[in-house]
Protein backbone atom coordinates (compact mmCIF):
# COMPACT_ATOMS: atom_id res chain seq x y z
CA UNK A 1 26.06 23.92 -20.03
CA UNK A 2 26.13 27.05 -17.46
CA UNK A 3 23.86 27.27 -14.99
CA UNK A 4 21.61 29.71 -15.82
CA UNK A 5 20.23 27.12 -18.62
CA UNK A 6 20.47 24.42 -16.55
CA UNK A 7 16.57 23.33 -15.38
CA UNK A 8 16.04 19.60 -14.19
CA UNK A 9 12.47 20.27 -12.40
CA UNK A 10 9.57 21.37 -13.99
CA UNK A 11 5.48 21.23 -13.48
CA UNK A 12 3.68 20.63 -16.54
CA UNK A 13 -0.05 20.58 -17.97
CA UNK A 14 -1.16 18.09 -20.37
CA UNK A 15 -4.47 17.17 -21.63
CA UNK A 16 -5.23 14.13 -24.38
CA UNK A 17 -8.03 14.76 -26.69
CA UNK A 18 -11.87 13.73 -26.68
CA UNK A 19 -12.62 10.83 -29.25
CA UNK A 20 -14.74 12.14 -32.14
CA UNK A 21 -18.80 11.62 -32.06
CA UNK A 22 -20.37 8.76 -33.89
CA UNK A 23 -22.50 9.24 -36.94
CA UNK A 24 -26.14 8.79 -36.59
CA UNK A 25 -26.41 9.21 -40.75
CA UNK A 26 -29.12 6.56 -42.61
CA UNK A 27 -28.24 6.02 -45.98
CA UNK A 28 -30.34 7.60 -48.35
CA UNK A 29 -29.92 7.71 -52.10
CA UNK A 30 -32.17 8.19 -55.49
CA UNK A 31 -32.96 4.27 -55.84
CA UNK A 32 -31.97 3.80 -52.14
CA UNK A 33 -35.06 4.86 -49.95
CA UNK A 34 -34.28 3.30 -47.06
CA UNK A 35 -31.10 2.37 -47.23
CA UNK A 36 -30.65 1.77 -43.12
CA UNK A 37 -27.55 2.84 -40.97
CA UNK A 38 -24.07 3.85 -42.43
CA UNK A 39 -23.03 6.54 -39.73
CA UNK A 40 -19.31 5.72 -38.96
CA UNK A 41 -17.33 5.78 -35.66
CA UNK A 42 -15.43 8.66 -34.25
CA UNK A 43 -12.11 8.88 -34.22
CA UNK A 44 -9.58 8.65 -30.96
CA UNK A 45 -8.30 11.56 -29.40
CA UNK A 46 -4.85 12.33 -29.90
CA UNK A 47 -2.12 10.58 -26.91
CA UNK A 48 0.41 12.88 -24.94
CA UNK A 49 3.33 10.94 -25.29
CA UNK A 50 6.95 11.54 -23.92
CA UNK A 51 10.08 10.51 -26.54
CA UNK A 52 13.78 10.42 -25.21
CA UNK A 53 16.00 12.52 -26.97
CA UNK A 54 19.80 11.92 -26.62
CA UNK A 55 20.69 15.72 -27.68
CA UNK A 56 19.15 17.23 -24.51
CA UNK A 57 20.39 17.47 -21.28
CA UNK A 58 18.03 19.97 -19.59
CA UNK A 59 14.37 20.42 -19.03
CA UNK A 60 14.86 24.00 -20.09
CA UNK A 61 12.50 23.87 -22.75
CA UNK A 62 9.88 23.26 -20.77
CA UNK A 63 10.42 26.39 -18.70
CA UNK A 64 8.89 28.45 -21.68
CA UNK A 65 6.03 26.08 -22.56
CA UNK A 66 4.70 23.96 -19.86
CA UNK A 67 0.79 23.11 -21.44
CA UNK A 68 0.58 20.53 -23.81
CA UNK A 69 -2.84 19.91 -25.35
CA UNK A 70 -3.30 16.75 -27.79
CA UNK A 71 -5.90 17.36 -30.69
CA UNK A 72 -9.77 16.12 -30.67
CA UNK A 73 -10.71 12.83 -32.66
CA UNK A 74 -12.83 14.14 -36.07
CA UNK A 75 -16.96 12.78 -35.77
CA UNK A 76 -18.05 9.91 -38.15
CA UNK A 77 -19.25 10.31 -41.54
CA UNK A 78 -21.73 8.98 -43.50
CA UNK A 79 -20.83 5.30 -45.54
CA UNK A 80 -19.32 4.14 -42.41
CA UNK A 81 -16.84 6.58 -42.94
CA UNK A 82 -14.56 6.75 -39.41
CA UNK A 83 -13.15 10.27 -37.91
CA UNK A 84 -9.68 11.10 -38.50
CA UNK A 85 -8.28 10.72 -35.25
CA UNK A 86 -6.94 13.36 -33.07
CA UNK A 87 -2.85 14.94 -33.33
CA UNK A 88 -0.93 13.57 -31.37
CA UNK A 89 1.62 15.65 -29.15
CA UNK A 90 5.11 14.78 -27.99
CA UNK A 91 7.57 16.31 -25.47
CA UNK A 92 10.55 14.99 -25.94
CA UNK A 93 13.04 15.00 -22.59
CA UNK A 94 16.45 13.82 -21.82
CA UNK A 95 17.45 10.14 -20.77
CA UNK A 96 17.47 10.50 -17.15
CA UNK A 97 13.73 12.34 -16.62
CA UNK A 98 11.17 10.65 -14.02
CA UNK A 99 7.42 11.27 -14.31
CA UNK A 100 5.31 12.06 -11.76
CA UNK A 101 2.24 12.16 -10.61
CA UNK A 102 2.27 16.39 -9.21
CA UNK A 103 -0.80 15.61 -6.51
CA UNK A 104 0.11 11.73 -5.37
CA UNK A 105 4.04 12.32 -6.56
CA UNK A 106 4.06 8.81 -7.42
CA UNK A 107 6.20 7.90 -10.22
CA UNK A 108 4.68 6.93 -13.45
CA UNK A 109 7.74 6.14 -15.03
CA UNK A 110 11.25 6.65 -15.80
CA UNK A 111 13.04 7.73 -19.44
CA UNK A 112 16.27 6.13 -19.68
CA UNK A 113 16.70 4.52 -22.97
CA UNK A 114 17.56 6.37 -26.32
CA UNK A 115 14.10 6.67 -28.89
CA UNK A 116 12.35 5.37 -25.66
CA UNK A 117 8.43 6.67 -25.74
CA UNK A 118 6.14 6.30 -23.59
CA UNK A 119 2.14 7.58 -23.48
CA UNK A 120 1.61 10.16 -20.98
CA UNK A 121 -2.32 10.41 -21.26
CA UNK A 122 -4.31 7.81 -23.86
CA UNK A 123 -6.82 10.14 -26.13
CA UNK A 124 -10.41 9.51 -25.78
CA UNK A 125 -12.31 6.63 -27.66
CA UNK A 126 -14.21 7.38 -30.46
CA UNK A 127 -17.87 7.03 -30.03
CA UNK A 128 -19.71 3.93 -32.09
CA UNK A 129 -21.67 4.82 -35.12
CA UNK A 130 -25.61 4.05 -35.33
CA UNK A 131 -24.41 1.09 -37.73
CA UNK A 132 -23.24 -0.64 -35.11
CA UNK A 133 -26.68 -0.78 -33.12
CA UNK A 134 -28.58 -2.15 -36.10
CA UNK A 135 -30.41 -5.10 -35.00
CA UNK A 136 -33.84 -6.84 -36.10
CA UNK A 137 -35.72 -5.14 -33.92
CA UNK A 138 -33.94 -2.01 -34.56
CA UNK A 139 -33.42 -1.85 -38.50
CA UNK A 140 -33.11 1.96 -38.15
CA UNK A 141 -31.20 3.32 -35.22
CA UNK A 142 -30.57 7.29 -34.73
CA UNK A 143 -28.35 7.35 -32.41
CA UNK A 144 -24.61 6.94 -32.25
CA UNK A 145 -22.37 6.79 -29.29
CA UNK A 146 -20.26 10.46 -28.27
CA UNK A 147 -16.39 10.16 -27.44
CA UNK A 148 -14.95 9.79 -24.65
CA UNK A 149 -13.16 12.69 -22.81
CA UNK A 150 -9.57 12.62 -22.75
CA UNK A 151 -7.58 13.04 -19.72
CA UNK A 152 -5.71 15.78 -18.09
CA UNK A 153 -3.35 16.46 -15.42
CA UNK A 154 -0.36 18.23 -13.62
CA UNK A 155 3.09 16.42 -13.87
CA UNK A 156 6.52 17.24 -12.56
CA UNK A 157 9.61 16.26 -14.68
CA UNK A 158 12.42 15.17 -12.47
CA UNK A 159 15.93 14.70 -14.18
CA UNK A 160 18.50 13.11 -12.87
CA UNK A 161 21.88 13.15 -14.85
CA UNK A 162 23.39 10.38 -15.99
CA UNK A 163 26.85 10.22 -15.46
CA UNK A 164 29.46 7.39 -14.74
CA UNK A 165 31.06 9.18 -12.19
CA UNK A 166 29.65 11.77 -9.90
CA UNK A 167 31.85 14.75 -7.75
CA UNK A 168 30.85 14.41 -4.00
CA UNK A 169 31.72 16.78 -1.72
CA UNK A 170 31.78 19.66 0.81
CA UNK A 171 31.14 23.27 -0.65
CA UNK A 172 34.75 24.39 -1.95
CA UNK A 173 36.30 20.81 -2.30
CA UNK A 174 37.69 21.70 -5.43
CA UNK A 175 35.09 19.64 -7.63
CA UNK A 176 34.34 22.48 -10.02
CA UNK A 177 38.41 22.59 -10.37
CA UNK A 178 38.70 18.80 -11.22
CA UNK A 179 36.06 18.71 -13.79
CA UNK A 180 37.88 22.15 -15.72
CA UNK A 181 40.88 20.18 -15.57
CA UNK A 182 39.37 16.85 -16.44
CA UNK A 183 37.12 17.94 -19.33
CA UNK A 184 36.30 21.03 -21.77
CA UNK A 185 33.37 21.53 -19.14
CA UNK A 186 33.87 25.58 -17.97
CA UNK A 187 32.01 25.60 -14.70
CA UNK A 188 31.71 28.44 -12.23
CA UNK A 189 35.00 28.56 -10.03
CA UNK A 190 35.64 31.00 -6.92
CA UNK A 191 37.15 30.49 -3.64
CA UNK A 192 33.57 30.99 -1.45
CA UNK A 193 30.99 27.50 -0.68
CA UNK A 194 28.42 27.41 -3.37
CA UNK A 195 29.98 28.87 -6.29
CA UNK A 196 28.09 25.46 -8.07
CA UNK A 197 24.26 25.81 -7.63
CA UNK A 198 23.30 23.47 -10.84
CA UNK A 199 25.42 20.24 -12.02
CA UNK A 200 27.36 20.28 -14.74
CA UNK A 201 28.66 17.58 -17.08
CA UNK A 202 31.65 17.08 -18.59
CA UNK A 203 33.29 14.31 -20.98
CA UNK A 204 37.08 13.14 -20.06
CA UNK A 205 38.83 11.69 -22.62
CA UNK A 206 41.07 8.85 -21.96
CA UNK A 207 43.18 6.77 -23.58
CA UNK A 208 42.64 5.88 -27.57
CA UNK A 209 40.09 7.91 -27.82
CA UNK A 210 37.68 6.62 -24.92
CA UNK A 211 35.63 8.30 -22.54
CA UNK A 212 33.37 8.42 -19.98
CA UNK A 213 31.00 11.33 -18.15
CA UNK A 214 31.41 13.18 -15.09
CA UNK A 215 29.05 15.21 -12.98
CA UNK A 216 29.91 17.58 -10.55
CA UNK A 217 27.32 17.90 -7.91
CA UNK A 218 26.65 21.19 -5.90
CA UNK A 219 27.94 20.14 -2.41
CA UNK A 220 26.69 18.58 0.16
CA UNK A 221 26.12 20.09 3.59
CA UNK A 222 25.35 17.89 7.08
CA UNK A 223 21.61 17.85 7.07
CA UNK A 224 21.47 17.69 3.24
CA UNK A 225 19.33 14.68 3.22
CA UNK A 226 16.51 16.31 5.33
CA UNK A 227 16.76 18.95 2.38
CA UNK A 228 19.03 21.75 3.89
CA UNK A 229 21.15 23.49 1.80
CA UNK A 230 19.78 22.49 -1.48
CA UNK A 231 18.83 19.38 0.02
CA UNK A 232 17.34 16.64 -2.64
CA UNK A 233 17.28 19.15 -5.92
CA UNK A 234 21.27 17.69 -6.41
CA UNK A 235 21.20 14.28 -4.06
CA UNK A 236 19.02 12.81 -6.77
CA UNK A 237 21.34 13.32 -9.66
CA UNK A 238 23.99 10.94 -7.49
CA UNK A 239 21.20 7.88 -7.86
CA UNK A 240 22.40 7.37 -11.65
CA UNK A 241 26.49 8.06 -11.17
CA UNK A 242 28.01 4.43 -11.60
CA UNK A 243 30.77 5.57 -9.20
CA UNK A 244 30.86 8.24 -6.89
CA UNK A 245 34.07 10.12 -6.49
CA UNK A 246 34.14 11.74 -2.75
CA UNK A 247 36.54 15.19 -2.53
CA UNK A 248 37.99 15.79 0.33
CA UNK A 249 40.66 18.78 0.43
CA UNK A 250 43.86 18.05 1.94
CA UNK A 251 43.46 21.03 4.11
CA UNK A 252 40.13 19.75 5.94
CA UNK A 253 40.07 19.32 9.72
CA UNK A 254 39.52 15.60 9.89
CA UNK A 255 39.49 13.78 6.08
CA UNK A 256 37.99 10.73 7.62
CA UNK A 257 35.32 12.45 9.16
CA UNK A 258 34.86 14.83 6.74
CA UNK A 259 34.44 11.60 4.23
CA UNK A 260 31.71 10.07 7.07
CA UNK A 261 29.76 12.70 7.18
CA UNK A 262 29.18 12.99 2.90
CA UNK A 263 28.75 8.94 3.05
CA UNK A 264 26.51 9.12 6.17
CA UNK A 265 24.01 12.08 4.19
CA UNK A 266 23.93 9.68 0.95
CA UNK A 267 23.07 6.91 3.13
CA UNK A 268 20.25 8.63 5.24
CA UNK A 269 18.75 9.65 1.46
CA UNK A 270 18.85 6.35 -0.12
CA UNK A 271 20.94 3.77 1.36
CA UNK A 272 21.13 1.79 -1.57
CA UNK A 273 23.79 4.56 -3.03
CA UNK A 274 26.13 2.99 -0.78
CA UNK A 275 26.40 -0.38 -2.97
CA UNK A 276 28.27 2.13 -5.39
CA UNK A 277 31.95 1.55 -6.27
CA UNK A 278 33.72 4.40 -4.18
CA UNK A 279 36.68 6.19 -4.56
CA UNK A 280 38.34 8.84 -1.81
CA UNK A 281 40.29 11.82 -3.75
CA UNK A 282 42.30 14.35 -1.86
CA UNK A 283 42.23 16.97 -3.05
CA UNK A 284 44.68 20.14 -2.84
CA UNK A 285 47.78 17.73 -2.17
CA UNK A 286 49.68 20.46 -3.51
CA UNK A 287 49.53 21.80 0.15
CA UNK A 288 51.62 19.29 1.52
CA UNK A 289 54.94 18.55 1.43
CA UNK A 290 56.27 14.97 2.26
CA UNK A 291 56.33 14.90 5.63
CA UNK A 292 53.11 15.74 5.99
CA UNK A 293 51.44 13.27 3.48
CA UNK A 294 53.29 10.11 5.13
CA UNK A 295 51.37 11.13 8.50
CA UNK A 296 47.68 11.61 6.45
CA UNK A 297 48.84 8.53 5.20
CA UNK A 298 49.25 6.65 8.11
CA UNK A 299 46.34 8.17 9.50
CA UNK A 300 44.05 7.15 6.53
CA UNK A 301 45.16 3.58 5.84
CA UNK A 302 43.46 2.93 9.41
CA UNK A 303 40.33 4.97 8.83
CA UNK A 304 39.28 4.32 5.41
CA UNK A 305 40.12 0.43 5.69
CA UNK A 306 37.59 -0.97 2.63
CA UNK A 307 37.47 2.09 0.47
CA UNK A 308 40.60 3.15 -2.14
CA UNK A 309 42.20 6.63 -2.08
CA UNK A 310 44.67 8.80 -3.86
CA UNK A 311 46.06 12.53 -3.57
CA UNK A 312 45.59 14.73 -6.22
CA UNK A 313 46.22 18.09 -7.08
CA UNK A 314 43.87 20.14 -9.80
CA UNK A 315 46.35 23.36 -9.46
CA UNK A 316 49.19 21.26 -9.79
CA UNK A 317 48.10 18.68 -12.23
CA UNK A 318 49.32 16.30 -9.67
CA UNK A 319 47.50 12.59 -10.06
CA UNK A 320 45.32 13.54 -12.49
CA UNK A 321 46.44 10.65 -15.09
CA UNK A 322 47.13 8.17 -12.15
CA UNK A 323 42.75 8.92 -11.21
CA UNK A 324 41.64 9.13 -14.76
CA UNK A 325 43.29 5.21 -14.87
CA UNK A 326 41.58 4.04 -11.40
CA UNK A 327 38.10 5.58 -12.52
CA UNK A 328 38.39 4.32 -15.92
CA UNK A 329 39.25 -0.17 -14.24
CA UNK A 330 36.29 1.16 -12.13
CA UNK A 331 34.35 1.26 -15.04
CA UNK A 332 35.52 -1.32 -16.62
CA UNK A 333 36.66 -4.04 -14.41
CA UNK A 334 38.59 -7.00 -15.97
CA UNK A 335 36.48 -9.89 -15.50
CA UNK A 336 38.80 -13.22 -14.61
């Protein structure tokens, strides 16, 4: 996935279709002179529904057609005969897409489950045929109900990735760097902040032939939460990571603070991303030699009390194994 195909917010159009018109028909035949009511209902307007499809992972499609009309229920015919009802039409979307409303923003709902549908907008009722209005009064009715009007409106698709672990960080952490080294994912890697401006997944294969998914996030700048930088467009893909891995290079200023600042943005967006497992990587260990790791060390084993961290090195393929294993009990923790 590169990131000039990579779309996860889109507006859309979609209209259902009008039910079909009752029949006002009155049965008349050779031997049959009056013969009474036989016009049939209308049929229902065709739904907009939205299916989950496990073999996308962009709303790129959408990009290049973004109206969806559903087809008009057919009219009643004579003999009680009922309109075919209308086509229906379905986008299909990746598991992680939220609905919503584009006026209100509300969220309608959320696609997370494989084969998952859901209707959009219901299709119009078909209108009742005279038959139905026959009474004793009334033997010969000639009128029939019309269909309803379907519905219509502007939605925006929202996708947020799901991953089980997600790359937080400061522009030119090295995340891009990890996930290259990690996975068969080729992202976009230069030595300047925001070289990443879309996500990108990868797979990492562990042990006898398991796996799990990783996301690498564009980074976070202070203020991210309030929307600087790219503000919410990436901070929503970290609501479906099952743990978030926080980068910190080795050559940063202050890793404690630096790891503060990325926990205290997640937590002004949506503190509930805090109840995430967490794991502290540094990153670019390759830049120190002994001496100066037992200091960090000392330094970090009184900052970062409650949360686990490691030194890595992408360059140096330093660690690598030793995170793939704490990730992957992360994941999976033995239950006792």
């Amino acid at each position: 996935m590169t990131e000039g195909n990579f779309t996860d917010y889109v507006k859309v159009f979609a209209s259902s279709g009008k039910g079909g018109r009752g029949s006002a028909h009155l049965r008349r035949e050779k031997y049959v002179a009056f013969g009474g009511p036989d016009g049939g209902d209308g049929g229902r307007g065709g739904h907009v529904i939205m299916r989950a499809n496990p073999n996308l992972w962009t709303l790129i499609h959408f990009k290049y057609k973004k109206h969806f009309r559903a087809g008009h229920g057919g009219d009643g015919g004579k003999s009680r005969s009922t309109g075919a009802d209308g086509e229906d039409v379905v986008m299909e979307v990746p598991l992680g897409t939220v609905v919503r409303n584009s006026q209100t923003k509300e969220v309608l709902f959320e696609i997370t489950e494989d084969n998952q549908e859901q209707v959009l907008l219901q299709g119009g009722k078909g209108g009742l045929g005279n038959w139905h209005f026959k009474s004793s009064t009334n033997q010969t009715p000639r009128y029939a109900q019309p269909g309803i009007e379907g519905l219509e409106g502007e939605f925006i698709l929202e996708l947020k990735l799901l991953a089980d672990v997600g790359l937080v960080g400061f522009p030119n952490a090295g995340k891009s760097t990890l996930l290259s080294v990690l996975t068969a994912a080729k992202p976009k890697i230069a030595d300047y902040p925001f070289t990443t401006l879309k996500p990108n997944l990868g797979i990492v294969e562990y042990r006898d032939y398991r796996s799990f998914v990783m996301a690498d996030i564009p980074g976070i700048i202070e203020g991210a939460a309030e929307g600087k930088g790219l503000g919410h467009y990436f901070l929503r893909h970290i609501e479906r990571n099952s743990i978030l891995l926080f980068l910190v290079p080795a050559d940063a200023d202050d890793v404690a603070k630096e790891y503060d600042i990325l926990l205290n943005e997640l937590k002004r967006y949506n503190p509930e991303l805090l109840d995430k497992e967490r794991l502290v990587a540094i990153s670019k260990s390759d830049m120190l030699d002994d001496e100066l790791k037992t200091e960090l060390k000392a330094e970090l084993d009184g900052q970062l009390k409650d949360v686990p961290y490691m030194f890595i090195s992408s360059v140096a393929q330093t660690g690598i194994q030793e995170l793939k294993d704490r990730l992957w009990d992360l994941l999976n923790p033995v239950e006792v």
